[in-house]
Protein backbone atom coordinates (compact mmCIF):
# COMPACT_ATOMS: atom_id res chain seq x y z
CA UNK A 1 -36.82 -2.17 -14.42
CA UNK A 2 -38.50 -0.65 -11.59
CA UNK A 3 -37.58 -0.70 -7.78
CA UNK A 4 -38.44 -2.52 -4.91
CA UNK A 5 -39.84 -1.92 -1.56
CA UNK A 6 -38.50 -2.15 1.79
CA UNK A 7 -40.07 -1.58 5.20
CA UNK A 8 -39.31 -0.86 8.41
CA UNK A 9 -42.21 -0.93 11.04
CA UNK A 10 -41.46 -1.06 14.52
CA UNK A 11 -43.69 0.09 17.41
CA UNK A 12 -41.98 2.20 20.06
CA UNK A 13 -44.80 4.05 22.12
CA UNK A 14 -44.33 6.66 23.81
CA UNK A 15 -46.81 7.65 26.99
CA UNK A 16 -45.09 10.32 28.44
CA UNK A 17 -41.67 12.06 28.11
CA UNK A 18 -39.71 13.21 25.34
CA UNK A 19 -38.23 10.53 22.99
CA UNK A 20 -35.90 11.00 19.93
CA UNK A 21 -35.88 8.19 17.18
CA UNK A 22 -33.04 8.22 14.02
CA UNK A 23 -32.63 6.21 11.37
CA UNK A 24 -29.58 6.26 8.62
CA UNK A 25 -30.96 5.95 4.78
CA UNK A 26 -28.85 3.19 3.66
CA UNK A 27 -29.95 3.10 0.05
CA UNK A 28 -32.30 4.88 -1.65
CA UNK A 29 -34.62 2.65 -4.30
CA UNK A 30 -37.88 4.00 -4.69
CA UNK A 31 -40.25 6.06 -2.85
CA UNK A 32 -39.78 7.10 1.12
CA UNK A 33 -41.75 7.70 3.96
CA UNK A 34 -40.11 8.15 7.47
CA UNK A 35 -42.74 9.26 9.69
CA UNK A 36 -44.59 8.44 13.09
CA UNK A 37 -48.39 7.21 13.44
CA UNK A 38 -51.27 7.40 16.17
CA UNK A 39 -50.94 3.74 17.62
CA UNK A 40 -54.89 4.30 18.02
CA UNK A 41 -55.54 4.23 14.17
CA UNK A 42 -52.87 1.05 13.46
CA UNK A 43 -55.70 -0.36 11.43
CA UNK A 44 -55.29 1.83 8.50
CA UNK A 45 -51.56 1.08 8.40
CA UNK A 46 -51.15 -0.38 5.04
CA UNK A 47 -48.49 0.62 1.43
CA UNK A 48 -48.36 3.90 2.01
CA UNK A 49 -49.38 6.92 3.96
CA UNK A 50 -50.02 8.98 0.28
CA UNK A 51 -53.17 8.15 1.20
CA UNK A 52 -56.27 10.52 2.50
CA UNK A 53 -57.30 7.66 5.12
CA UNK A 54 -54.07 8.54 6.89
CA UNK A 55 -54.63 12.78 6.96
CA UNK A 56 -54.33 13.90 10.76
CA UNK A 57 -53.48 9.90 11.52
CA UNK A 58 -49.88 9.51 10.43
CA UNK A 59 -47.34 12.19 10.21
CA UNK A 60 -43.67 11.73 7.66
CA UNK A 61 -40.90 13.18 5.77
CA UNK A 62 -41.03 11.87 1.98
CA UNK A 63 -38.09 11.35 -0.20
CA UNK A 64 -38.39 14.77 -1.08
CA UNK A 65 -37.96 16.23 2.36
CA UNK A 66 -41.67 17.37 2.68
CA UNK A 67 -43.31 16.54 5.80
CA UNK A 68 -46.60 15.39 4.98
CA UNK A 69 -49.52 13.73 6.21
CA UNK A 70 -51.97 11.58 4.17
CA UNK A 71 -51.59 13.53 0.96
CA UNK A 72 -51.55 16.83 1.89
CA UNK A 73 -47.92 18.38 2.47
CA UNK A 74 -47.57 20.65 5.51
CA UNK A 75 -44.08 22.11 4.93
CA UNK A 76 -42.13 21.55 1.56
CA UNK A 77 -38.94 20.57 2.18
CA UNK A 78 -35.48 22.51 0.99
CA UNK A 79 -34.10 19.09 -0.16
CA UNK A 80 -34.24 15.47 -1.13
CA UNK A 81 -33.31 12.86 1.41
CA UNK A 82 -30.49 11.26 0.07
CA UNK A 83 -28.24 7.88 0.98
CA UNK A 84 -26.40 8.36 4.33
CA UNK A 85 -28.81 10.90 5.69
CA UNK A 86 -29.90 10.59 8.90
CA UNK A 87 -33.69 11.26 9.68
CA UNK A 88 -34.90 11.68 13.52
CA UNK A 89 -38.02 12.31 15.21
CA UNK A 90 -38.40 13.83 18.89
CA UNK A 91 -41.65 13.44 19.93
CA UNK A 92 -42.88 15.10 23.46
CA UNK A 93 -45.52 13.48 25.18
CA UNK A 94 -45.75 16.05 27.85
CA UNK A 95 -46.25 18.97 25.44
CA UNK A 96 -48.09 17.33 22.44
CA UNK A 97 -44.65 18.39 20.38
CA UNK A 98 -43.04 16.21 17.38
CA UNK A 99 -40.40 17.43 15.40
CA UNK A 100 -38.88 16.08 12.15
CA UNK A 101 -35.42 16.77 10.83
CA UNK A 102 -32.76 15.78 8.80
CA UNK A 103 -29.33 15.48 8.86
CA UNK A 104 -27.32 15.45 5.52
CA UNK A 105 -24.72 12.93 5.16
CA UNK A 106 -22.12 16.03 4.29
CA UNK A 107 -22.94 17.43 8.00
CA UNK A 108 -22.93 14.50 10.44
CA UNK A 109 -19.46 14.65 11.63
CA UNK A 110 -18.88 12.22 14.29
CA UNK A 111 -23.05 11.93 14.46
């Protein structure tokens, strides 16, 4: 009873440019956060970003699909993220510009 937890922390920085980051949800367990962070506030990078400490700091889709950060959710998502989704993050150095989306497993076609 109950679910385990598994993490994924890798540090890709990005200076200038655009860069575009995906990941494929293998399995889904328990709670998820898919998100990017301020490499200048690292400290604070503990459990979980559901946390105020991480407002304005840390920016991620939950396992609902919301895009959050700390505990306050920006924009509520239309639906779940779900096994064989793919997640992605472009983020734009040059223009101050991330962007979160989601790609349901039904849609990826040759993805």
């Amino acid at each position: 009873a109950g679910y385990s937890w598994s993490c994924g922390l890798g540090k890709q920085e990005v200076v200038r440019g655009t860069e575009r980051f995906e990941m494929v949800v293998q399995a889904r367990t328990g709670p998820l956060q898919v998100g990017i962070a301020n490499v200048g506030h690292k400290e604070w990078i503990g459990d979980s970003w559901w946390d105020e400490a991480s407002e304005n700091k840390a920016w991620y889709l939950n396992g609902s699909g919301d895009l959050c950060t700390g505990r306050r959710k920006v924009i509520r998502g239309r639906s779940e993220i779900k096994q064989g989704d793919v997640i992605g993050i472009s983020v734009d150095m040059d223009y101050g510009v991330a962007a979160f989306y989601k790609i349901p497993a039904s849609d990826k076609k040759g993805h």
